[in-house]
N, C-alpha and C. Protein backbone atom coordinates (compact mmCIF):
# COMPACT_ATOMS: atom_id res chain seq x y z
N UNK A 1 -48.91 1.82 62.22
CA UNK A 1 -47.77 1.16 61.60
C UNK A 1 -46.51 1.50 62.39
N UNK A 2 -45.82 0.63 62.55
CA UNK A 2 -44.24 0.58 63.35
C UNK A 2 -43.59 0.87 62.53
N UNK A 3 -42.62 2.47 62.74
CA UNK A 3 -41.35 2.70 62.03
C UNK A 3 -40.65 1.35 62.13
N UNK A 4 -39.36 1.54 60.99
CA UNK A 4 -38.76 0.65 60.99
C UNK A 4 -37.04 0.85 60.48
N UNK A 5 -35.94 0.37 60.57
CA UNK A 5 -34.72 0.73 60.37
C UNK A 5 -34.68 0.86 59.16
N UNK A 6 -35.66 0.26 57.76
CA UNK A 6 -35.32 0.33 56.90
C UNK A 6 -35.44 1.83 56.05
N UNK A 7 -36.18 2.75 57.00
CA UNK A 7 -36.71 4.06 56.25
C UNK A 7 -35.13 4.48 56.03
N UNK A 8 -35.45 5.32 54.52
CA UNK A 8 -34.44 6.02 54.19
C UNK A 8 -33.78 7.28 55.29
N UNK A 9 -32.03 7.14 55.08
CA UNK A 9 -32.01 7.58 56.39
C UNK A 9 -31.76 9.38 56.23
N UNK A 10 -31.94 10.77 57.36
CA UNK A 10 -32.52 12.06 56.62
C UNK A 10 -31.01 12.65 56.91
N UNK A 11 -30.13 12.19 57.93
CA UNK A 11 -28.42 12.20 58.60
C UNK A 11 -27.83 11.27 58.72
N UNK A 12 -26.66 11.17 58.42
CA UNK A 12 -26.36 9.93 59.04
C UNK A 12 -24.74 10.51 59.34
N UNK A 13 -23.95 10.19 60.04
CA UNK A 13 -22.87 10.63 60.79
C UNK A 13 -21.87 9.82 60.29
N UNK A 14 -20.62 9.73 59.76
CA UNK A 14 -19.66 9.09 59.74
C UNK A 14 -19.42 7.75 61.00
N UNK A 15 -19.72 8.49 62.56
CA UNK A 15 -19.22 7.19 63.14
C UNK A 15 -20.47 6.74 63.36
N UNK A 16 -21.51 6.51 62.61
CA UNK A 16 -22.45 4.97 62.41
C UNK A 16 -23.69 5.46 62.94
N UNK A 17 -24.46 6.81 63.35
CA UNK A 17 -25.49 7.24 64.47
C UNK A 17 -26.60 7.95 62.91
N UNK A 18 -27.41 7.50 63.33
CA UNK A 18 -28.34 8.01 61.83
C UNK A 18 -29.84 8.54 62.39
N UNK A 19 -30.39 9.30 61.81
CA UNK A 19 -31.60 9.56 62.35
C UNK A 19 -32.19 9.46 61.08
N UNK A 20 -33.40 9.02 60.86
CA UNK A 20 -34.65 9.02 59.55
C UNK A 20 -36.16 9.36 60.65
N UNK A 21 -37.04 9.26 59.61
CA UNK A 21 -38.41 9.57 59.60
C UNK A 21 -39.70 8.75 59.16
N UNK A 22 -40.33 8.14 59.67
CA UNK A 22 -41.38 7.43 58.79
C UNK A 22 -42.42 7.49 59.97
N UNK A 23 -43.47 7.52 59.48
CA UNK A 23 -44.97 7.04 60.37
C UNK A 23 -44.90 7.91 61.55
N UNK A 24 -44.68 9.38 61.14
CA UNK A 24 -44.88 10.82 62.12
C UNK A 24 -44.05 10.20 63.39
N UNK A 25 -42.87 9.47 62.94
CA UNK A 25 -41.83 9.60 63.87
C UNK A 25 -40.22 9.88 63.81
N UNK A 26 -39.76 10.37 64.64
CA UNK A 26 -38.07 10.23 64.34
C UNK A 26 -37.52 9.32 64.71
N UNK A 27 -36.53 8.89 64.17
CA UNK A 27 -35.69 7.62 64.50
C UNK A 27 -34.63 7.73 64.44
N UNK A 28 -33.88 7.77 65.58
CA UNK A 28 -32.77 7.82 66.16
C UNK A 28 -32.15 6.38 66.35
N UNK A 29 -30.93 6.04 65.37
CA UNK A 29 -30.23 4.61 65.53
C UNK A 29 -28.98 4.68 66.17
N UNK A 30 -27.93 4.17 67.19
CA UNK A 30 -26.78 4.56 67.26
C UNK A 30 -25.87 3.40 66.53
N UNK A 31 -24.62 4.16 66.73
CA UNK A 31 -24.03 2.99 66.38
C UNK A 31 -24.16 1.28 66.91
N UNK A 32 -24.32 1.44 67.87
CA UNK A 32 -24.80 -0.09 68.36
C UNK A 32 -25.91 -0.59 68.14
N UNK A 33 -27.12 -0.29 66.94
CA UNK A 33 -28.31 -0.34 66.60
C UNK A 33 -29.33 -0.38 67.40
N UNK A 34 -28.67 0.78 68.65
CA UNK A 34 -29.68 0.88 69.81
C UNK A 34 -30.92 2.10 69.26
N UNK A 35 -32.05 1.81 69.15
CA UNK A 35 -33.24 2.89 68.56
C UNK A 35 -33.88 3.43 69.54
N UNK A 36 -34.51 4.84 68.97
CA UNK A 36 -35.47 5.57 69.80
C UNK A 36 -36.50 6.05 68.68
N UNK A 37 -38.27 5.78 69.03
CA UNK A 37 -38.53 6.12 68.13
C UNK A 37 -39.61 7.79 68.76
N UNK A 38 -39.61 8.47 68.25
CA UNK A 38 -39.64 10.09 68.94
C UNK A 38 -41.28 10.17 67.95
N UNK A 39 -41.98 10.25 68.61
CA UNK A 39 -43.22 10.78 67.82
C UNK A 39 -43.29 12.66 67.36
N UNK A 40 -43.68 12.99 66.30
CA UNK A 40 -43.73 14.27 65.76
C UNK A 40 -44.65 13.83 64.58
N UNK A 41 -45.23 15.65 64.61
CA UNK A 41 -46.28 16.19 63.88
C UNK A 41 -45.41 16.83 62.96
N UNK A 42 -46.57 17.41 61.83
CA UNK A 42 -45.74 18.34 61.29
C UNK A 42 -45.31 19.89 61.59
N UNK A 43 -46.01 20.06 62.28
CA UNK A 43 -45.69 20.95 63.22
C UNK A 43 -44.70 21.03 63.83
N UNK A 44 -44.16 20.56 64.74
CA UNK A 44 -43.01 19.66 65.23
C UNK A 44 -41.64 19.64 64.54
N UNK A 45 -41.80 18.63 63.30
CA UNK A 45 -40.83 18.79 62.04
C UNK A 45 -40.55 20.17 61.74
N UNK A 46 -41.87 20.97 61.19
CA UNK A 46 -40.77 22.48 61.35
C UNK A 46 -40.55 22.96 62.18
N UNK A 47 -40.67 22.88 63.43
CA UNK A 47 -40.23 23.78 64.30
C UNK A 47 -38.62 23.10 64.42
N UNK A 48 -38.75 22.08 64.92
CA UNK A 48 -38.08 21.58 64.95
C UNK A 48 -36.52 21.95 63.70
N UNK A 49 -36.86 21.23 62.38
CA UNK A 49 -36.23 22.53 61.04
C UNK A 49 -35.44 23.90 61.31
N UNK A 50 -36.58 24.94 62.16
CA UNK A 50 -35.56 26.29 62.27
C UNK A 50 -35.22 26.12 63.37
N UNK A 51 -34.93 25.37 64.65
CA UNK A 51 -33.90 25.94 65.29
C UNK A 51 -32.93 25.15 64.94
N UNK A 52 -33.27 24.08 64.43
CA UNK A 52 -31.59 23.27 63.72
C UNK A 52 -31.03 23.94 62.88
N UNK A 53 -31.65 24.63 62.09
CA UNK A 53 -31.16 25.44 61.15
C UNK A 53 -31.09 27.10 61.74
N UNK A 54 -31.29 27.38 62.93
CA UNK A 54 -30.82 28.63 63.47
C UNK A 54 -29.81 28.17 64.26
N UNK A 55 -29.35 27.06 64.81
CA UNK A 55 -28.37 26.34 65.40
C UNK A 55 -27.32 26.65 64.56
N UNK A 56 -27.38 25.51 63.57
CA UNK A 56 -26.44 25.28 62.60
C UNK A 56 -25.97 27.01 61.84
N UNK A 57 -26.51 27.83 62.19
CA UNK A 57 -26.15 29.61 61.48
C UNK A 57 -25.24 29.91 62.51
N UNK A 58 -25.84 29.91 63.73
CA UNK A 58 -25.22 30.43 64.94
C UNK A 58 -23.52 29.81 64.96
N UNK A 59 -23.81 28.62 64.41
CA UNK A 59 -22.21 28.05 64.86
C UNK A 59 -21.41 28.69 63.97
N UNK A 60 -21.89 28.51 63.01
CA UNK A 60 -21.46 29.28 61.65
C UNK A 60 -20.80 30.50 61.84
N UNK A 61 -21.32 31.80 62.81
CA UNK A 61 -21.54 33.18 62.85
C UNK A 61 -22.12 33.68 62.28
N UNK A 62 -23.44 33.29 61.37
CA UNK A 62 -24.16 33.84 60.95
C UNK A 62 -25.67 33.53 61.59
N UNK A 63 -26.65 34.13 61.34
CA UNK A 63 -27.92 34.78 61.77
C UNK A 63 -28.74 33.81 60.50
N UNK A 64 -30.15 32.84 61.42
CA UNK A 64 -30.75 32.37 60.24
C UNK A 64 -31.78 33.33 59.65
């Protein structure tokens, strides 16, 4: 099955750039409704999870 723009979206950015998830892929839209569709496991998804979320600490000054 082909992701599609309509999956609910998981970010979406004020100036128009959204990423969602459907059919063990990521989907990356920009503002110009240019797409990328990124294949992932679930595996993947979390890994993926803690370093965004050890990212997002770090900027912070805190430690995830």
């Amino acid at each position: 099955m082909t992701p599609t723009k309509t999956t609910p979206a998981q970010y979406s950015h004020p100036d128009g750039y959204t990423v969602g998830y459907s059919d063990w892929h990521l989907i990356c839209i920009g503002e110009d409704d240019t797409t990328a569709f990124i294949p992932i496991g679930s595996r993947g998804l979390i890994d993926l999870g803690l370093k965004l979320a050890a990212l997002g600490m770090a900027q912070l000054g805190g430690t995830a």
